[in-house]
PDB file of N, CA and C in Angstrom:
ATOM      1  N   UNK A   1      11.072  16.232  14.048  1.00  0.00           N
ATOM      2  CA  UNK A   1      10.792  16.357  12.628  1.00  0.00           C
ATOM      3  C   UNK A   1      11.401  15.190  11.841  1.00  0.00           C
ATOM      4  N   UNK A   2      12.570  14.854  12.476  1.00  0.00           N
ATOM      5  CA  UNK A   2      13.048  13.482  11.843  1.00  0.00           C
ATOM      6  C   UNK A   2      12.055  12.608  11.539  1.00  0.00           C
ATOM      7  N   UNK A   3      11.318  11.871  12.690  1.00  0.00           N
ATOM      8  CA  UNK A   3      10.565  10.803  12.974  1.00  0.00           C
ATOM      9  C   UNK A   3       9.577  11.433  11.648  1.00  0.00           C
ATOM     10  N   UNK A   4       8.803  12.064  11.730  1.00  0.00           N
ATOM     11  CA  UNK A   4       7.757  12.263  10.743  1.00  0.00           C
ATOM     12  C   UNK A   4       7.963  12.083   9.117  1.00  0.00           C
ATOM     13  N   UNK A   5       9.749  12.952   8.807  1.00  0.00           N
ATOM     14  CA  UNK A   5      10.192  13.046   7.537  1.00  0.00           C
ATOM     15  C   UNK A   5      10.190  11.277   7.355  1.00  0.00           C
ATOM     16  N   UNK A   6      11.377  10.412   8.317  1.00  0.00           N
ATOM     17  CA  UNK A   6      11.416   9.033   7.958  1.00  0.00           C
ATOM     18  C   UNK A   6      10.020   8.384   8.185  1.00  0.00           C
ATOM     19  N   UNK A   7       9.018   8.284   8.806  1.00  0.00           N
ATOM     20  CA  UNK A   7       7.960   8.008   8.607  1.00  0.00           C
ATOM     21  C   UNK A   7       7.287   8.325   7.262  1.00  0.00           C
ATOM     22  N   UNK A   8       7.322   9.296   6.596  1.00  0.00           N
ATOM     23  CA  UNK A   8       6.583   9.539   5.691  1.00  0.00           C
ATOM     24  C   UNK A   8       7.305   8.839   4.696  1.00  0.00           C
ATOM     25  N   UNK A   9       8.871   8.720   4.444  1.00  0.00           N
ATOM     26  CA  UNK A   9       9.551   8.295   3.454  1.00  0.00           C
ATOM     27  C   UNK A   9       9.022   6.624   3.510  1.00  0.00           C
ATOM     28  N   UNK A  10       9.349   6.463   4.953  1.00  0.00           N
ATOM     29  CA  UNK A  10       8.875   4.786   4.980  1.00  0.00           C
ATOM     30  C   UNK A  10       7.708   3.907   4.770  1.00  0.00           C
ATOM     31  N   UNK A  11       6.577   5.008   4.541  1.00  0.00           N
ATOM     32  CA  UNK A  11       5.432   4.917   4.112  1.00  0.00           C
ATOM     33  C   UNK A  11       5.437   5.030   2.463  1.00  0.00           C
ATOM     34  N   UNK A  12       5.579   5.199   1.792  1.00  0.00           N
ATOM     35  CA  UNK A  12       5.257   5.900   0.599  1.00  0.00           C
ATOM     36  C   UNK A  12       6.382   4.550  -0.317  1.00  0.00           C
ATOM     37  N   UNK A  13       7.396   3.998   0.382  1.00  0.00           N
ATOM     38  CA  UNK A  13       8.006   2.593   0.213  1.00  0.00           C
ATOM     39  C   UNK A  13       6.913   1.448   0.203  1.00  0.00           C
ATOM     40  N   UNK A  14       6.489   1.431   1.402  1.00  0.00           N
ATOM     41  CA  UNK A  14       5.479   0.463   2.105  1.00  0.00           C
ATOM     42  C   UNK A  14       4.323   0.263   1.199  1.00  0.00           C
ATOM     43  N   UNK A  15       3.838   1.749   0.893  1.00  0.00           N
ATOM     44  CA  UNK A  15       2.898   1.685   0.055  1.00  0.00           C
ATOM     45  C   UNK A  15       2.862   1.101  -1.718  1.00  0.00           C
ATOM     46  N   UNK A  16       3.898   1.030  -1.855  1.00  0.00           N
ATOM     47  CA  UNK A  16       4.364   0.660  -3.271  1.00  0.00           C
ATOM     48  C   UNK A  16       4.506  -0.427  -3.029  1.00  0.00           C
ATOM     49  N   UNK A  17       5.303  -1.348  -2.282  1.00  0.00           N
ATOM     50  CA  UNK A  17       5.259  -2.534  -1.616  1.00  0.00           C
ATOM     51  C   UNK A  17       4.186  -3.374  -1.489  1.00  0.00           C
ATOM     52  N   UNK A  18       3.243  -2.732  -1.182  1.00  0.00           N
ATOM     53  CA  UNK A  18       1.816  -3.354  -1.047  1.00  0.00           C
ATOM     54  C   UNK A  18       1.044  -3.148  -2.564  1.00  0.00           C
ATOM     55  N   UNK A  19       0.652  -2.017  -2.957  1.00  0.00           N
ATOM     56  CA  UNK A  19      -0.179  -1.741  -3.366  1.00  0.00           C
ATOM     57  C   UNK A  19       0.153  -1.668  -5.387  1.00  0.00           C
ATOM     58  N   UNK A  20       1.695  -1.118  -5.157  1.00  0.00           N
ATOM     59  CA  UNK A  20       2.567  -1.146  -6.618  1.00  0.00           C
ATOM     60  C   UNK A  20       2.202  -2.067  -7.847  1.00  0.00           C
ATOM     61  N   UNK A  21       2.471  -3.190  -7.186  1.00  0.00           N
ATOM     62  CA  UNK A  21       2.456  -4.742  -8.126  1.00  0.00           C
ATOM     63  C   UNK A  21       0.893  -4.943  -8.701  1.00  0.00           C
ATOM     64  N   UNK A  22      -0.065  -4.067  -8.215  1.00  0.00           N
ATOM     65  CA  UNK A  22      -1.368  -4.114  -8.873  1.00  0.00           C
ATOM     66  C   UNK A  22      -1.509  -3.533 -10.113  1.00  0.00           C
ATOM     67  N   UNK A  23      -0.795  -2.311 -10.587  1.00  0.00           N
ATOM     68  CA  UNK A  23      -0.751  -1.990 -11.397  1.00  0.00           C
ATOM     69  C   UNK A  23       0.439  -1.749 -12.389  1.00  0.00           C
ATOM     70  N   UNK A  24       1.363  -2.847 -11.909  1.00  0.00           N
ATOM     71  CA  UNK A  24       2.720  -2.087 -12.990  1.00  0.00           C
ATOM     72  C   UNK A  24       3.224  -4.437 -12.763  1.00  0.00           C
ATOM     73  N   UNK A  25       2.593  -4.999 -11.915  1.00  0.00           N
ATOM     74  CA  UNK A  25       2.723  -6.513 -12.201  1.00  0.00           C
ATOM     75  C   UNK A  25       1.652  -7.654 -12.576  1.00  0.00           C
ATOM     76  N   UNK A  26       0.489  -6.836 -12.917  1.00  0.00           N
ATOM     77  CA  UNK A  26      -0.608  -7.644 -12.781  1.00  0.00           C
ATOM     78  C   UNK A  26      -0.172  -8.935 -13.641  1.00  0.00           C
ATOM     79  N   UNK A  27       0.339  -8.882 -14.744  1.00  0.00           N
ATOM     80  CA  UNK A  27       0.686  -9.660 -16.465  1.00  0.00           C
ATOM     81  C   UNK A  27       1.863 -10.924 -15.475  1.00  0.00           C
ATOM     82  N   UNK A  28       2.348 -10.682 -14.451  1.00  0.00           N
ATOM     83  CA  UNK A  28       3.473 -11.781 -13.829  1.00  0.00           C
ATOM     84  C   UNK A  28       3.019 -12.366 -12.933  1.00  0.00           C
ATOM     85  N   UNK A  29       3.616 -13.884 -12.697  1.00  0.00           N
ATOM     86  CA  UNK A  29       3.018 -14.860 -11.589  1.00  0.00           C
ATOM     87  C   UNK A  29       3.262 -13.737 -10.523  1.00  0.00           C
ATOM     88  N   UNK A  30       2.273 -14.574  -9.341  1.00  0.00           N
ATOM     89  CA  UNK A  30       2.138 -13.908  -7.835  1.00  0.00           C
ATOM     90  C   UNK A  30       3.883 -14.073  -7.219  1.00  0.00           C
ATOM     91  N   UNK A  31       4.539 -14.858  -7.294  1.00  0.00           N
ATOM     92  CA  UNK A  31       5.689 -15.567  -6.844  1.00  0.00           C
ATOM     93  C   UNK A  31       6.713 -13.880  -7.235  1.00  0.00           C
ATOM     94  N   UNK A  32       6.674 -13.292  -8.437  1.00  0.00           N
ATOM     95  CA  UNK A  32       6.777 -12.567  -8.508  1.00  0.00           C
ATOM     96  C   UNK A  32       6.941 -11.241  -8.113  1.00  0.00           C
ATOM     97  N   UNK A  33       5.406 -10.626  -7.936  1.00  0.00           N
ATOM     98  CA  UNK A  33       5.055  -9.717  -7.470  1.00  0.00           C
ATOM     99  C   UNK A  33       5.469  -9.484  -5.823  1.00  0.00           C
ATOM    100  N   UNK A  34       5.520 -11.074  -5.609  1.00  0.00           N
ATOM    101  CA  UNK A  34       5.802 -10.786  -3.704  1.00  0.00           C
ATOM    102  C   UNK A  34       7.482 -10.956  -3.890  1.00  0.00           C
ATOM    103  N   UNK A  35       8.286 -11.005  -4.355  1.00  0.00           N
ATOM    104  CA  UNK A  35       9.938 -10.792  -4.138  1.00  0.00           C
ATOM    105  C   UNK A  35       9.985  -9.883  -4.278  1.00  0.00           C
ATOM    106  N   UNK A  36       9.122  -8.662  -5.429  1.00  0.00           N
ATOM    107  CA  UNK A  36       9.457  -7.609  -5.823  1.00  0.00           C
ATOM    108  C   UNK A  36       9.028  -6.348  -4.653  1.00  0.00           C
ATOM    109  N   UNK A  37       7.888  -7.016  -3.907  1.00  0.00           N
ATOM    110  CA  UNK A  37       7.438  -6.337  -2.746  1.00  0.00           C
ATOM    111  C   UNK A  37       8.008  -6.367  -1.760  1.00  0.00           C
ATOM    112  N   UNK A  38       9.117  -7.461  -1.428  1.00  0.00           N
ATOM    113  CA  UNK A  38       9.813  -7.631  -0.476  1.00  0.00           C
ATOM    114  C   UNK A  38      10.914  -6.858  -0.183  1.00  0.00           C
ATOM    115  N   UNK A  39      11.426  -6.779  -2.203  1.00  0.00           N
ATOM    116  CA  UNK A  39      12.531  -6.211  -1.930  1.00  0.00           C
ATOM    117  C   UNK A  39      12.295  -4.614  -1.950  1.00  0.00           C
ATOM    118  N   UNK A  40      11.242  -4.155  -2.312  1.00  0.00           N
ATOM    119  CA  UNK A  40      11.003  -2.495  -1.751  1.00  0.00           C
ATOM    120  C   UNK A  40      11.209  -2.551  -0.263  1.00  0.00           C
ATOM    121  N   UNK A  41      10.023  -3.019   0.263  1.00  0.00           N
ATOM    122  CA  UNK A  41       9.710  -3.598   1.770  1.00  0.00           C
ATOM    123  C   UNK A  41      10.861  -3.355   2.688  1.00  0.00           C
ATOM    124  N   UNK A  42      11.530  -4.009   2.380  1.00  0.00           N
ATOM    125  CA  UNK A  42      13.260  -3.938   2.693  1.00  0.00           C
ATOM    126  C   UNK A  42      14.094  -2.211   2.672  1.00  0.00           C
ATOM    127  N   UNK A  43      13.519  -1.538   1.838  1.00  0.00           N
ATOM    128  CA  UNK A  43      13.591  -0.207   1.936  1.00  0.00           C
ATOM    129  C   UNK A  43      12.913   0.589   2.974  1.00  0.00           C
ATOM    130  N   UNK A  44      11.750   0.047   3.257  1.00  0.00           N
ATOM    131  CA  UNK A  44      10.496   0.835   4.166  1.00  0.00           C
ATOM    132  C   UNK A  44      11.479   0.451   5.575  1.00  0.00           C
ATOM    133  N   UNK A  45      11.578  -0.789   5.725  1.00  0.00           N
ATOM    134  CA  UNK A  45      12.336  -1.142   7.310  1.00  0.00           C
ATOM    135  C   UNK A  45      13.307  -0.543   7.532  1.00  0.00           C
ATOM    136  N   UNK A  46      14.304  -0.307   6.629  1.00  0.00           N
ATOM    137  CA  UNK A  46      15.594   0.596   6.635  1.00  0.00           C
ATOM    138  C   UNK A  46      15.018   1.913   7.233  1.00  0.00           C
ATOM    139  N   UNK A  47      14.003   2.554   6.900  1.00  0.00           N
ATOM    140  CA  UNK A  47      13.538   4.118   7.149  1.00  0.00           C
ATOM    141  C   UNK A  47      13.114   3.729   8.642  1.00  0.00           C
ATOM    142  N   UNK A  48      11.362   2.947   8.680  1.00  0.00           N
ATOM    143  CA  UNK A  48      10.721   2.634   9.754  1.00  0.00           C
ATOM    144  C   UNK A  48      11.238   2.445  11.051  1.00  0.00           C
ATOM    145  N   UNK A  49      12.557   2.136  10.952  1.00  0.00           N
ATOM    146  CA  UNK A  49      13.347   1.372  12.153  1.00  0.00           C
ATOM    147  C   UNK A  49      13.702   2.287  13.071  1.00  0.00           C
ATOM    148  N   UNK A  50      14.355   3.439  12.179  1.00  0.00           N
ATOM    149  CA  UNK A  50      15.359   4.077  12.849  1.00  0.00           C
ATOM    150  C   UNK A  50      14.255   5.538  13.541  1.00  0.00           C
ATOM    151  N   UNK A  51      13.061   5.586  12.261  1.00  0.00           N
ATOM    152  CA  UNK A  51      12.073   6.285  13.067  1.00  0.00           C
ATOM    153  C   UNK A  51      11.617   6.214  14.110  1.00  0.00           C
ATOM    154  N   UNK A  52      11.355   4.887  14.706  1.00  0.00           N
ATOM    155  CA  UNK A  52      10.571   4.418  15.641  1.00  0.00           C
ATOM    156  C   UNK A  52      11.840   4.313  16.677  1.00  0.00           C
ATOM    157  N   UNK A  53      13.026   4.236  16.428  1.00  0.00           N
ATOM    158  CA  UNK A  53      14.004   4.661  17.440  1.00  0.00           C
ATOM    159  C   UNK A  53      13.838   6.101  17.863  1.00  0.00           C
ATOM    160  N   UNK A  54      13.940   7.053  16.975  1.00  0.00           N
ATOM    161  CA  UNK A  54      13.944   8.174  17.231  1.00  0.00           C
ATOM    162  C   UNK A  54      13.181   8.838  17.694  1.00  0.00           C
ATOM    163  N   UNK A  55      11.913   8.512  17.090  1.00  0.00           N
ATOM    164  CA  UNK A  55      10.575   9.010  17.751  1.00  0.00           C
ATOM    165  C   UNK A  55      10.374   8.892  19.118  1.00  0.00           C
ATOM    166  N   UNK A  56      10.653   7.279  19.805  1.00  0.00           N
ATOM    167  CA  UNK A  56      10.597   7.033  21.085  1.00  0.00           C
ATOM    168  C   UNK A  56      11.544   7.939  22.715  1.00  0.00           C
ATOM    169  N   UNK A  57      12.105   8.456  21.701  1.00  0.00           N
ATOM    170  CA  UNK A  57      12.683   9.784  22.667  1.00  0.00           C
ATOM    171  C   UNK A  57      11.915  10.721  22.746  1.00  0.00           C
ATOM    172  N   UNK A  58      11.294  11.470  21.871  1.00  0.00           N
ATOM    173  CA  UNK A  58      10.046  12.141  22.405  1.00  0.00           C
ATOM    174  C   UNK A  58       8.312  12.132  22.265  1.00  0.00           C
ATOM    175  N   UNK A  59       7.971  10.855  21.547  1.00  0.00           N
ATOM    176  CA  UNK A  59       6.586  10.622  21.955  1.00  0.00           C
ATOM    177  C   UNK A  59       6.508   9.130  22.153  1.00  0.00           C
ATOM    178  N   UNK A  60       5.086   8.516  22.874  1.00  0.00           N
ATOM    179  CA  UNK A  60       5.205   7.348  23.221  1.00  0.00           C
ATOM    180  C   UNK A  60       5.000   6.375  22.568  1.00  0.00           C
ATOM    181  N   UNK A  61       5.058   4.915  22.694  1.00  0.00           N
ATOM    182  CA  UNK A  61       4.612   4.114  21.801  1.00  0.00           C
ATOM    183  C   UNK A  61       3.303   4.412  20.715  1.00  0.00           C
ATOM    184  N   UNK A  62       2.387   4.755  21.638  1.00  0.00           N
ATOM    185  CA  UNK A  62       0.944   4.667  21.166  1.00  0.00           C
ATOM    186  C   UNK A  62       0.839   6.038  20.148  1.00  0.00           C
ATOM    187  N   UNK A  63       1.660   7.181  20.864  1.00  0.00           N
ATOM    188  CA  UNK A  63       1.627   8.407  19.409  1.00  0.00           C
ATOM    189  C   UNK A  63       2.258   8.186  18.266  1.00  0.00           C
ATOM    190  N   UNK A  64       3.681   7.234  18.563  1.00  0.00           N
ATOM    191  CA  UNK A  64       3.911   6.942  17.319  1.00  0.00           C
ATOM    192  C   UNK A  64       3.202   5.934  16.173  1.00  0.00           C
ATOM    193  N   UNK A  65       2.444   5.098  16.772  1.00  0.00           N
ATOM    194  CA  UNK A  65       1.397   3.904  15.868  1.00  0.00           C
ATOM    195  C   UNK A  65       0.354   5.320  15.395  1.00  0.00           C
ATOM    196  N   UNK A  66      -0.354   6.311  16.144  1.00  0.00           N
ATOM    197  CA  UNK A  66      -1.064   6.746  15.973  1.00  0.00           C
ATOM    198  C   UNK A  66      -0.387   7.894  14.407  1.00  0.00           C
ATOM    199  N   UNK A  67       0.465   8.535  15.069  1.00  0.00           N
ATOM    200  CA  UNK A  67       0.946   9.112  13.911  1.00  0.00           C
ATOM    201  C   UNK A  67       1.363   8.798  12.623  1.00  0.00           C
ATOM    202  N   UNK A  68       1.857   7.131  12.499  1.00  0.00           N
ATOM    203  CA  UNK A  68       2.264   6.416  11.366  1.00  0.00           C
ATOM    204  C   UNK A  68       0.761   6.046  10.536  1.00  0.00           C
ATOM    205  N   UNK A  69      -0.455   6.072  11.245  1.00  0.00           N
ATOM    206  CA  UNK A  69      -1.091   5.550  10.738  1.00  0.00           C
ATOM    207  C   UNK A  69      -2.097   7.183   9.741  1.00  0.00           C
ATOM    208  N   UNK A  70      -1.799   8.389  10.660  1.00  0.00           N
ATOM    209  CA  UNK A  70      -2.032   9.114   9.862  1.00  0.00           C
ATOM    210  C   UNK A  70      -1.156   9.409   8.744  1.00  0.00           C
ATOM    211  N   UNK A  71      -0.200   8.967   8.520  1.00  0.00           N
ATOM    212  CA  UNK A  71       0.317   9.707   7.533  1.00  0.00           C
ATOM    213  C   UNK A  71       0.352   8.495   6.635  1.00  0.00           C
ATOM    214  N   UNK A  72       0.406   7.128   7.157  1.00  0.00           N
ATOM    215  CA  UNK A  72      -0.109   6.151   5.771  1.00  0.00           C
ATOM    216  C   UNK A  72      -1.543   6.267   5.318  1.00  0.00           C
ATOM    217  N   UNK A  73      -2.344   6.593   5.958  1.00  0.00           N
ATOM    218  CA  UNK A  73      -3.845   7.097   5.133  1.00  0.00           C
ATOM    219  C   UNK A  73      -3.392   8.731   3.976  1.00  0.00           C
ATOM    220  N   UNK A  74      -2.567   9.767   4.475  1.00  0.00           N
ATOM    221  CA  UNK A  74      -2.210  10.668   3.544  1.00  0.00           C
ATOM    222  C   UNK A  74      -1.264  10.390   2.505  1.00  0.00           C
ATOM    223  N   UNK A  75      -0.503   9.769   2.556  1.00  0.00           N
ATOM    224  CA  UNK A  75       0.073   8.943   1.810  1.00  0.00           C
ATOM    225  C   UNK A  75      -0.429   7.663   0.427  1.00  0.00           C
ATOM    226  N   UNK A  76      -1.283   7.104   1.070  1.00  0.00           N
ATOM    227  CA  UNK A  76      -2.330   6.137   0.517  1.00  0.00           C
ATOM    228  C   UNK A  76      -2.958   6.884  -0.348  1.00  0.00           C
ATOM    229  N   UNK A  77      -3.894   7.662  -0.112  1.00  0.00           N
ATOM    230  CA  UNK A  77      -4.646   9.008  -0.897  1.00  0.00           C
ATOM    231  C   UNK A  77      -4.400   9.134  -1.785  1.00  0.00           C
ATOM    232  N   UNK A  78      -2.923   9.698  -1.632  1.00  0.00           N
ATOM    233  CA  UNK A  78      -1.957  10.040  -2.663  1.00  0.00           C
ATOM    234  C   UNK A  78      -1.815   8.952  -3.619  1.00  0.00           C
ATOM    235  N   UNK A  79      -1.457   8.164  -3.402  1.00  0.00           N
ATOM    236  CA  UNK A  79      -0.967   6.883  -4.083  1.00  0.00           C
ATOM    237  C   UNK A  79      -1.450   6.417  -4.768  1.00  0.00           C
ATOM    238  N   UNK A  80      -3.369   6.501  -4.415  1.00  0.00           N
ATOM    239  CA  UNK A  80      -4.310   5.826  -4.942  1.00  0.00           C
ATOM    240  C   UNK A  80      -4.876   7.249  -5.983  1.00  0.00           C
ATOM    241  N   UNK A  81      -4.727   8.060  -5.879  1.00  0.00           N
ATOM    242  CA  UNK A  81      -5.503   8.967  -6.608  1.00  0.00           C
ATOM    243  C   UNK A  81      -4.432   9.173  -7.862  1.00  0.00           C
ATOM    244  N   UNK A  82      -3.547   9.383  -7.641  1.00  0.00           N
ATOM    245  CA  UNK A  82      -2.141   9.637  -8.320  1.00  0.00           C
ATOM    246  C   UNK A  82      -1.586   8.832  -8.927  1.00  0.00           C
ATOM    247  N   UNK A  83      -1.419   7.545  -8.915  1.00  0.00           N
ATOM    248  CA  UNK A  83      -0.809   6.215  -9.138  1.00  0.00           C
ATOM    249  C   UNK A  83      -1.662   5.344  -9.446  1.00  0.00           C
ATOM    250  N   UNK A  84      -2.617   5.130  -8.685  1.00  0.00           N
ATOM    251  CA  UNK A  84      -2.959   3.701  -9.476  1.00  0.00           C
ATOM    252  C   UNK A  84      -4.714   4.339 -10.141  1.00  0.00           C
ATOM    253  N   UNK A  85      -5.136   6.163  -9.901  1.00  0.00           N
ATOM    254  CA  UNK A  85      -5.474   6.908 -10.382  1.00  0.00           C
ATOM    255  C   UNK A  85      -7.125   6.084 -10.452  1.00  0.00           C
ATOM    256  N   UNK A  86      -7.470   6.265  -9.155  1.00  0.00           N
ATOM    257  CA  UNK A  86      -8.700   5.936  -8.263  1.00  0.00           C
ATOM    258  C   UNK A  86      -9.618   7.501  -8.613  1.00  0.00           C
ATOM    259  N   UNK A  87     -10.643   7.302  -8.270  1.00  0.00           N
ATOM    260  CA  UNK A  87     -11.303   8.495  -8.026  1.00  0.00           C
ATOM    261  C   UNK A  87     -11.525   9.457  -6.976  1.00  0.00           C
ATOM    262  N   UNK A  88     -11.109  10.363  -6.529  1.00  0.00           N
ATOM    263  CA  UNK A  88     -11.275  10.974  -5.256  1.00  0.00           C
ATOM    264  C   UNK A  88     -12.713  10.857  -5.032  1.00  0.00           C
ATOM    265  N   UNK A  89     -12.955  10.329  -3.426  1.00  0.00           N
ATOM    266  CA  UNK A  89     -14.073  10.672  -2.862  1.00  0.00           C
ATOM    267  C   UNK A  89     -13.998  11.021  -1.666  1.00  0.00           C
ATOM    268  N   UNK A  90     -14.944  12.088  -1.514  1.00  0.00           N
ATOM    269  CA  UNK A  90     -15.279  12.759  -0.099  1.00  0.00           C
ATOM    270  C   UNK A  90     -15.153  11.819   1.093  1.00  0.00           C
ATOM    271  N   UNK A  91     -15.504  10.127   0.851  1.00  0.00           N
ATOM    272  CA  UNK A  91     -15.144   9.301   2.477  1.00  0.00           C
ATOM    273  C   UNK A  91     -13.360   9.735   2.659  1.00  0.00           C
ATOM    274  N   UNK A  92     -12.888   9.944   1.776  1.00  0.00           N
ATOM    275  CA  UNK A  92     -10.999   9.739   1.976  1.00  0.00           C
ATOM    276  C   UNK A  92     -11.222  11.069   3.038  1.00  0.00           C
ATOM    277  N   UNK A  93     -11.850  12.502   2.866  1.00  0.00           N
ATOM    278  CA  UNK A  93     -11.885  13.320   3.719  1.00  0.00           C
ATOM    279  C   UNK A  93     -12.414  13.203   5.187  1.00  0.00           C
ATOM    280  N   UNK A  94     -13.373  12.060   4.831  1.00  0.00           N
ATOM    281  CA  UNK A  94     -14.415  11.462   6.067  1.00  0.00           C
ATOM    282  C   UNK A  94     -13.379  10.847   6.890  1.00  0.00           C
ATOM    283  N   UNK A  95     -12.553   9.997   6.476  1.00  0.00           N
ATOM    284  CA  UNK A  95     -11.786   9.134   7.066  1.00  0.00           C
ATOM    285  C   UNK A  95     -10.879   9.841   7.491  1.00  0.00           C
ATOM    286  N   UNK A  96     -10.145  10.866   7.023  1.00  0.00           N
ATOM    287  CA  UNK A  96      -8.681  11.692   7.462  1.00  0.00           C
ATOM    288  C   UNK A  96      -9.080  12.847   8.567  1.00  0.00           C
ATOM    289  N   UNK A  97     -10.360  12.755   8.353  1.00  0.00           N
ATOM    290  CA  UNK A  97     -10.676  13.907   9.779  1.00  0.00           C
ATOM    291  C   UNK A  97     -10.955  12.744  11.183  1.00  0.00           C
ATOM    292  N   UNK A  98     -11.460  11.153  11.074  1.00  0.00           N
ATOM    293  CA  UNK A  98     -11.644  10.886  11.940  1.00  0.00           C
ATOM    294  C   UNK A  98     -10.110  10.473  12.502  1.00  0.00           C
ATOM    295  N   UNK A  99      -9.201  10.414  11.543  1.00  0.00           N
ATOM    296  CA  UNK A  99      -7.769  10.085  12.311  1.00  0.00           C
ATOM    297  C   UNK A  99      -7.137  11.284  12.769  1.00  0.00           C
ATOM    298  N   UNK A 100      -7.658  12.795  12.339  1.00  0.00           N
ATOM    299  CA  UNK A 100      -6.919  13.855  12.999  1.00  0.00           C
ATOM    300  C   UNK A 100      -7.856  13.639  14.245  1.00  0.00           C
ATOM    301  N   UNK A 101      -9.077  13.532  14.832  1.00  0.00           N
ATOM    302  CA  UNK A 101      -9.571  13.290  15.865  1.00  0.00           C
ATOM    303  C   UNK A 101      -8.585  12.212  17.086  1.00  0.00           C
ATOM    304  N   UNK A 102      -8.444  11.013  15.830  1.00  0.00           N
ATOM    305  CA  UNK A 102      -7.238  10.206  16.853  1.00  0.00           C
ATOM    306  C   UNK A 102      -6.212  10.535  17.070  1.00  0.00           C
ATOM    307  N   UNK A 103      -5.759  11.473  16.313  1.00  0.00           N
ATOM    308  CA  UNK A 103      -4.283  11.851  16.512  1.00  0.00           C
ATOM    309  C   UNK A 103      -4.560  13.197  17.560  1.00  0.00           C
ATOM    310  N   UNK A 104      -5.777  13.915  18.066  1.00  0.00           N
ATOM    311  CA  UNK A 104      -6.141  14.909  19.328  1.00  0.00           C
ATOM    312  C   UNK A 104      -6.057  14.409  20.363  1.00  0.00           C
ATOM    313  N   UNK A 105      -6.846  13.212  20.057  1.00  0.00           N
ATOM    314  CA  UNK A 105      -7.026  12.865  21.696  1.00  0.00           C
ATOM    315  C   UNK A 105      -5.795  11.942  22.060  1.00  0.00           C
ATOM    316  N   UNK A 106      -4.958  11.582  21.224  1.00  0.00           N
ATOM    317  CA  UNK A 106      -3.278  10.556  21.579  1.00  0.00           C
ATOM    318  C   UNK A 106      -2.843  11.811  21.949  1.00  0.00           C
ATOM    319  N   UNK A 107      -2.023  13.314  21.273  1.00  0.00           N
ATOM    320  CA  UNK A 107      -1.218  13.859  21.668  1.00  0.00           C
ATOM    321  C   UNK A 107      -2.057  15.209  22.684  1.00  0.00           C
ATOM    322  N   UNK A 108      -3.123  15.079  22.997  1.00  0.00           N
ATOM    323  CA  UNK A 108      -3.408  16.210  24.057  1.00  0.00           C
ATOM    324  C   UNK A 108      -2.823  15.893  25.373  1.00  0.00           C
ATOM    325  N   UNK A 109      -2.416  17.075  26.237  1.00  0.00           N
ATOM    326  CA  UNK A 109      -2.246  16.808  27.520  1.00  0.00           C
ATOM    327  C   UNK A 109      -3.758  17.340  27.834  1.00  0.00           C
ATOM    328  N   UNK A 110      -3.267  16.339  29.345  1.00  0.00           N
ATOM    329  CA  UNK A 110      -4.322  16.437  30.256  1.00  0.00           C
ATOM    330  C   UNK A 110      -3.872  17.200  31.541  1.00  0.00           C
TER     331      UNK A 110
END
């Protein structure tokens, strides 16, 4: 449960990092916007790191890419609907069912 909680925290950093400076730096040079992304950024690695330590004790490389990437699309969602206050559309559902599909066939046993 660790890995997932710091994953999600380290996402939702990441995502501001990236996506933030579009709507709260547009008015400032680019030179700007990327120190200010860096220095969130710098927050996300602090979380990301120790996840991907932790995680690797009980799932494998490939579940953890797989799992980080679902929860930065739920995350994103969020971010974009909420924050920079996008319109929900039905592909965001299209898209989050084809990554619970990826995230079946990474953690099924065989």
């Amino acid at each position: 449960m660790r890995t997932v909680v710091l994953l999600c925290c380290s996402n939702v950093f990441m995502t501001f990092a990236w996506y933030g400076h579009l709507k709260t730096l547009q008015a400032k040079p680019l030179y700007v916007a990327i120190l200010v992304s860096w220095g969130i950024a710098f927050f996300e690695y602090v979380l990301m790191v120790p996840a991907n330590r932790i995680g690797v004790q009980n799932f494998t490389v490939p579940q953890l890419k797989v799992m980080q990437e679902v929860i930065t699309m739920v995350v994103f969602a969020g971010f974009a609907v909420f924050y920079l206050e996008a319109p929900l559309k039905l592909d965001y559902l299209w898209a989050g069912l084809c990554l619970v599909g990826a995230a079946y066939f990474m953690f099924r046993t065989l």
